[in-house]
C-alpha atoms as a PDB file:
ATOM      1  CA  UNK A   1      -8.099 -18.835  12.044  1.00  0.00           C
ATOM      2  CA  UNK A   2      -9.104 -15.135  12.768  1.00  0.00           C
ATOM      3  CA  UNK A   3      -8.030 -11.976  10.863  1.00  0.00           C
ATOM      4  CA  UNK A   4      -5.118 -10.860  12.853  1.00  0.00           C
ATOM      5  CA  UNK A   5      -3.439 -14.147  12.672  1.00  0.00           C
ATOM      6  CA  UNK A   6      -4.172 -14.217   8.893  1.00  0.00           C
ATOM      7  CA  UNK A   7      -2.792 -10.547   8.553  1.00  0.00           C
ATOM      8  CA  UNK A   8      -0.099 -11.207  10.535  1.00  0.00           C
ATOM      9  CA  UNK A   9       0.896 -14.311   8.177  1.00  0.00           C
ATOM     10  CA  UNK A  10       0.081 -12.182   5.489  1.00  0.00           C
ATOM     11  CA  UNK A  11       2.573  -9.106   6.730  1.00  0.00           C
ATOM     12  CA  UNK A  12       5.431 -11.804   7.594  1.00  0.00           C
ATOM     13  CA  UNK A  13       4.960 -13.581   4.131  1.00  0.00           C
ATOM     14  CA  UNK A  14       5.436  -9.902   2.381  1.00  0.00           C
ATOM     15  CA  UNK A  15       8.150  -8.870   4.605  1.00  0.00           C
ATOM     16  CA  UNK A  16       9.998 -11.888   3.787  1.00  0.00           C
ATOM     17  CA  UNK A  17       9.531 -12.278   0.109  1.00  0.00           C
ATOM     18  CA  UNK A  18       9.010  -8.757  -0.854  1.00  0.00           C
ATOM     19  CA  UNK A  19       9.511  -9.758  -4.860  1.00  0.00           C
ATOM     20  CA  UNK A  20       7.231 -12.299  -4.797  1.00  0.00           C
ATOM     21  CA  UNK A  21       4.212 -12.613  -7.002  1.00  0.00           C
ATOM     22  CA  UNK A  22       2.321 -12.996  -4.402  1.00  0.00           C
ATOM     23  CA  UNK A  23       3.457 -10.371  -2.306  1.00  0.00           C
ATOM     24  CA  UNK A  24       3.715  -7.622  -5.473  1.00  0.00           C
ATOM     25  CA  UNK A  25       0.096  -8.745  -5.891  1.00  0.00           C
ATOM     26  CA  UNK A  26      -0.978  -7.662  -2.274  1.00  0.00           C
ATOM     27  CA  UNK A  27       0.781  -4.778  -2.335  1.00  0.00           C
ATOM     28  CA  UNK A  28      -0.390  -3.486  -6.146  1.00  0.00           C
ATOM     29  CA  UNK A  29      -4.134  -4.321  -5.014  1.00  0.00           C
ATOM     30  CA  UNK A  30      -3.651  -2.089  -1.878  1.00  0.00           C
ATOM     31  CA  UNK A  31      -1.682   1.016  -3.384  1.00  0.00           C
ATOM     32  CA  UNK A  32       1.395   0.217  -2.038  1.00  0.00           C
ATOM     33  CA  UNK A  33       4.879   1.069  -3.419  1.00  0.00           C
ATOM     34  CA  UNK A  34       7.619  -0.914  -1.496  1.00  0.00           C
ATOM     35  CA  UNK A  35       9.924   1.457  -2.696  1.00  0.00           C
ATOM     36  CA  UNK A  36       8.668   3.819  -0.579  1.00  0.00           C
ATOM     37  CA  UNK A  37      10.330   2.942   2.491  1.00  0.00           C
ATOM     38  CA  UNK A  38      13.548   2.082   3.829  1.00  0.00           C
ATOM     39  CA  UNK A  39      13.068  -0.889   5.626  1.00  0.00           C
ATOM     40  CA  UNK A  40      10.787  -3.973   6.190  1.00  0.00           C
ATOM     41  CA  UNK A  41       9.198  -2.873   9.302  1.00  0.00           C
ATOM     42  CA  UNK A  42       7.961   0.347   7.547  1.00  0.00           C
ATOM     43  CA  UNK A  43       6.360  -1.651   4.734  1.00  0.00           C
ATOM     44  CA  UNK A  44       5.040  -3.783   7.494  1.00  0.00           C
ATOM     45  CA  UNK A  45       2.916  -1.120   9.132  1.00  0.00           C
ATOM     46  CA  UNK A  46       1.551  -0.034   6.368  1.00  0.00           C
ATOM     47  CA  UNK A  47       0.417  -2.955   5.162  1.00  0.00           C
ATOM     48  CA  UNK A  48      -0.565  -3.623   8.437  1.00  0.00           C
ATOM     49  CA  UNK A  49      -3.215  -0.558   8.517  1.00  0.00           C
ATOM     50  CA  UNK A  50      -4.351  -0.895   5.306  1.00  0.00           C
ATOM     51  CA  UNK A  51      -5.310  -4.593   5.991  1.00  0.00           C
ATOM     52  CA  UNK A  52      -6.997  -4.164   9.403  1.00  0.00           C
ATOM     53  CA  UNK A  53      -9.538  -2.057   8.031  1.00  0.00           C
ATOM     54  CA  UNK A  54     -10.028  -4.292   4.807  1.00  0.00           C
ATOM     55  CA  UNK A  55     -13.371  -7.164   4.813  1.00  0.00           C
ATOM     56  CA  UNK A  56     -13.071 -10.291   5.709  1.00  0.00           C
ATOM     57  CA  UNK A  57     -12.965 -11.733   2.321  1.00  0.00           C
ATOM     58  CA  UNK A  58     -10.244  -9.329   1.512  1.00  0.00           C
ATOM     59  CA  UNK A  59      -7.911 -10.570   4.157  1.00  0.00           C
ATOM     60  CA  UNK A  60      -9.246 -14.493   3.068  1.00  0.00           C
ATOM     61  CA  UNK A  61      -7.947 -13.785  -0.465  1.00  0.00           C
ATOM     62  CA  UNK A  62      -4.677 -12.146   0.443  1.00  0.00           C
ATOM     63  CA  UNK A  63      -4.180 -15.314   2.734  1.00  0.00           C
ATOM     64  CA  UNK A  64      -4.723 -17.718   0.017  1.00  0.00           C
ATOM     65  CA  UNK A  65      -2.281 -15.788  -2.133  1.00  0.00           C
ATOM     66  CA  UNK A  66       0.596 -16.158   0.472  1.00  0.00           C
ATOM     67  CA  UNK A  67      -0.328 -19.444   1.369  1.00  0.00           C
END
């Protein structure tokens, strides 16, 4: 599987289950508060950016979280 269909798993997986250990995980080991914005899309871009410039074994670890 390549990175953008890992990060997009990973991004959907978030979105979706937002109080998830998994997904407060992600989001604590990348700075991000999802407090911080109004809706799911927001959160989504960020996370988004932050991930596409992240290593590969980054992105592998934040998949196995979610998955």
């Amino acid at each position: 599987m390549d990175k953008n269909t890992k990060i997009e798993e990973i991004i959907a997986f978030v979105t979706a289950y937002p109080e998830s250990t998994a997904s407060r995980a992600i989001l604590r080991r990348h700075y991000i508060n999802k407090n911080n914005y109004e809706t799911a899309n927001e959160l989504s871009l960020q996370l988004k950016d932050v991930l596409k410039k992240e290593e590969s074994d980054e992105i592998n670890f934040c998949f196995y979280l979610v998955k």
